[in-house]
Protein backbone atom coordinates (compact mmCIF):
# COMPACT_ATOMS: atom_id res chain seq x y z
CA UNK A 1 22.47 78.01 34.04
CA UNK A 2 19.31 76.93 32.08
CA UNK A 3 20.51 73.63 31.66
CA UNK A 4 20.49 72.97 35.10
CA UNK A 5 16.71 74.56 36.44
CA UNK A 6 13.55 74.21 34.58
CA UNK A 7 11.98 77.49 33.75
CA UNK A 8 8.71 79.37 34.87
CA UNK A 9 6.48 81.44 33.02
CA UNK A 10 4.17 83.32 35.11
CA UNK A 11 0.82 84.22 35.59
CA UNK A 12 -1.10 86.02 38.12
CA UNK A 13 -5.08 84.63 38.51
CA UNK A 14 -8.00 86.70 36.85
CA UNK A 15 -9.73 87.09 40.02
CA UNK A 16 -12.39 89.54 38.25
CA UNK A 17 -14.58 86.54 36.63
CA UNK A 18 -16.01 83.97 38.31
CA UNK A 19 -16.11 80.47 36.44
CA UNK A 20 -18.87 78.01 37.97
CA UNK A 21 -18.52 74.57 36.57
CA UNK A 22 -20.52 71.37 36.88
CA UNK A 23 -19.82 69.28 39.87
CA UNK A 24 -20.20 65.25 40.22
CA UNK A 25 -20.68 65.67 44.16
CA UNK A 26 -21.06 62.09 44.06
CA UNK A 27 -17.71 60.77 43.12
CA UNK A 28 -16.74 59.15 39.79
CA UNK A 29 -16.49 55.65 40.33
CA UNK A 30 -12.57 54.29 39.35
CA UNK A 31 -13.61 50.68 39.30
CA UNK A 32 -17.12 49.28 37.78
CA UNK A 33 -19.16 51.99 36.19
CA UNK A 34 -22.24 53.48 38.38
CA UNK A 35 -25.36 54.61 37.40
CA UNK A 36 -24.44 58.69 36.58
CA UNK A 37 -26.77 61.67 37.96
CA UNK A 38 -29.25 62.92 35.64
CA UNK A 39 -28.68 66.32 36.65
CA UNK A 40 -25.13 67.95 37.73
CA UNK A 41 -27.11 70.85 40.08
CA UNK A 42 -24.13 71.45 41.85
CA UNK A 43 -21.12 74.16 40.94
CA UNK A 44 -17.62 74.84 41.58
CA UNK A 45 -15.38 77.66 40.60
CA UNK A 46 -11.40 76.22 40.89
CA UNK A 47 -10.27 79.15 41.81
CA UNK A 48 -12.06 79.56 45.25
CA UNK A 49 -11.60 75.28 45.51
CA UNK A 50 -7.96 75.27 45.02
CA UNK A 51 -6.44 79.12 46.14
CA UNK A 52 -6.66 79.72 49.67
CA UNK A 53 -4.31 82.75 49.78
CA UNK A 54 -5.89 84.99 46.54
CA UNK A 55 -3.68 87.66 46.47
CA UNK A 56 -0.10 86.29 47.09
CA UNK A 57 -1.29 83.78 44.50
CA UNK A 58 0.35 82.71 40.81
CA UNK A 59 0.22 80.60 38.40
CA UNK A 60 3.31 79.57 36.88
CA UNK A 61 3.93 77.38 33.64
CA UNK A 62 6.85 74.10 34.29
CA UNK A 63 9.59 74.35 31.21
CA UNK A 64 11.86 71.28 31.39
CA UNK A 65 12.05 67.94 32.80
CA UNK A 66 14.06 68.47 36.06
CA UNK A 67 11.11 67.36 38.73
CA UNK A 68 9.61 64.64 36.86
CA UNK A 69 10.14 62.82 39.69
CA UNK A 70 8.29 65.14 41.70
CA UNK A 71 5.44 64.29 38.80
CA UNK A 72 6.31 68.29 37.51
CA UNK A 73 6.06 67.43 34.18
CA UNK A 74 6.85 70.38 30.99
CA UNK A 75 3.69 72.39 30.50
CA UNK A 76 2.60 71.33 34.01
CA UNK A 77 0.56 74.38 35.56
CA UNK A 78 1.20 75.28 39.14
CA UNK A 79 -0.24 77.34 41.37
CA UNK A 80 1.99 79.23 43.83
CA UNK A 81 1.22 80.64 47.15
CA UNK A 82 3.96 83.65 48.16
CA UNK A 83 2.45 83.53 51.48
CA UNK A 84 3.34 80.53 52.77
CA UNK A 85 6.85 79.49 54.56
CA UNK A 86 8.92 77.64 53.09
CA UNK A 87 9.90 74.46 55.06
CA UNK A 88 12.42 71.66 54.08
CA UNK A 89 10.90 68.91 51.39
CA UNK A 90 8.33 71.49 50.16
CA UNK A 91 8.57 71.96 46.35
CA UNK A 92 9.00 76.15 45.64
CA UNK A 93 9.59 78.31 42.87
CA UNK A 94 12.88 79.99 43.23
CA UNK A 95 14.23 82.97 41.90
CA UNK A 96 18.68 82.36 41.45
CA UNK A 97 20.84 84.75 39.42
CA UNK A 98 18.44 86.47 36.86
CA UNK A 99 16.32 83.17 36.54
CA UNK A 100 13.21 81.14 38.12
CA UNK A 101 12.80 77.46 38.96
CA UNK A 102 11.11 74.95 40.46
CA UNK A 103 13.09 72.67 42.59
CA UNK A 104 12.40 70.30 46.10
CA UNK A 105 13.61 72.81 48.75
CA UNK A 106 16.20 71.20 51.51
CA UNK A 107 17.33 72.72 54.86
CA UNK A 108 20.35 71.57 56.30
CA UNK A 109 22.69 73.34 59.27
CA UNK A 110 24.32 76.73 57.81
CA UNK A 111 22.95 75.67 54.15
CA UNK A 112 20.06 75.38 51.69
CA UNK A 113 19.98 73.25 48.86
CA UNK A 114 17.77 72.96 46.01
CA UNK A 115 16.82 69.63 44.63
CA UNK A 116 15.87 68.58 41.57
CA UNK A 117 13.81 65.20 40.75
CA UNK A 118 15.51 63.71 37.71
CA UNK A 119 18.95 62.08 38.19
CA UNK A 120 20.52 63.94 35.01
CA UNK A 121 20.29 67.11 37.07
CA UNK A 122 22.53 68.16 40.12
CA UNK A 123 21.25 69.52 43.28
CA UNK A 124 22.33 73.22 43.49
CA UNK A 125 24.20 74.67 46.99
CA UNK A 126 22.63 78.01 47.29
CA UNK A 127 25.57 79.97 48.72
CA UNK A 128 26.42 83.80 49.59
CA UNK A 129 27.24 84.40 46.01
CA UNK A 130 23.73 83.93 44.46
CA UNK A 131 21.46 86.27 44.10
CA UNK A 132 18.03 84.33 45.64
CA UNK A 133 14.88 84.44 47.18
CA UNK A 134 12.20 81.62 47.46
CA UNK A 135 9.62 83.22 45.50
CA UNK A 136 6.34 81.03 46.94
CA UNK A 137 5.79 77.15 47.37
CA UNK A 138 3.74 75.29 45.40
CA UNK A 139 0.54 73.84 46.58
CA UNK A 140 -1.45 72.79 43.41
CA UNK A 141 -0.50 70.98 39.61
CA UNK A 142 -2.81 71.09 36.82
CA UNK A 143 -1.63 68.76 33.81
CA UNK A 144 -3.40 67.90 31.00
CA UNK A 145 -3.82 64.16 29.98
């Protein structure tokens, strides 16, 4: 089954430290260059800007290439909210026969489907016979460039 879902490695948040970084409140400018602050006197911790829901929160680690299309890209880091409801088009980690993945969730009458975002992979009829449970949806990616 590997071949067909990308992987997740897991990680639950280290809610214990805060991490204040340096924020540009001002905006970084995409076209001509402006004039940049002389001081940064504002902070932000990530982990209060980007987790609402702290404790049903993960983070989970994309292995493979099935939701490039989704821009889920391998080594992409997500963050995952358990408490939120799945709902058709949202992206969720899923846990099918022994394994998680990532795929685009979608609801039809009497059937769920999960859908992956690279046309080498097949969407995947979730059916009486699996074992499954949608694990949380996915609210945030984190790549590196």
């Amino acid at each position: 089954m590997q071949d067909r879902l990308s992987a997740i490695q897991l990680y639950q948040p280290d809610y214990n430290h805060l991490v204040n970084l340096p924020l540009a409140d001002q905006g970084i400018s995409a076209g001509f260059p402006s004039p940049a602050d002389d001081f940064l006197d504002l902070s932000i911790d990530l982990n209060k800007e980007l987790i609402k829901h702290p404790y049903a929160t993960f983070y989970g680690r994309v292995r493979g290439d099935s939701m490039t299309g989704a821009g889920l890209d391998d080594g992409d880091l997500l963050i995952i909210d358990k408490s939120l409801q799945p709902q058709d088009g949202k992206i969720a980690v899923c846990f099918i026969d022994g394994e998680f993945t990532v795929k685009r969730i979608k609801l039809e009458t009497n059937s769920l489907w999960l859908m992956p975002e690279n046309k080498k992979y097949k969407p995947l009829k979730v059916t009486e016979d699996n074992e499954f449970i949608i694990w949380g949806v996915v609210t945030c990616v984190i790549k590196n460039m």
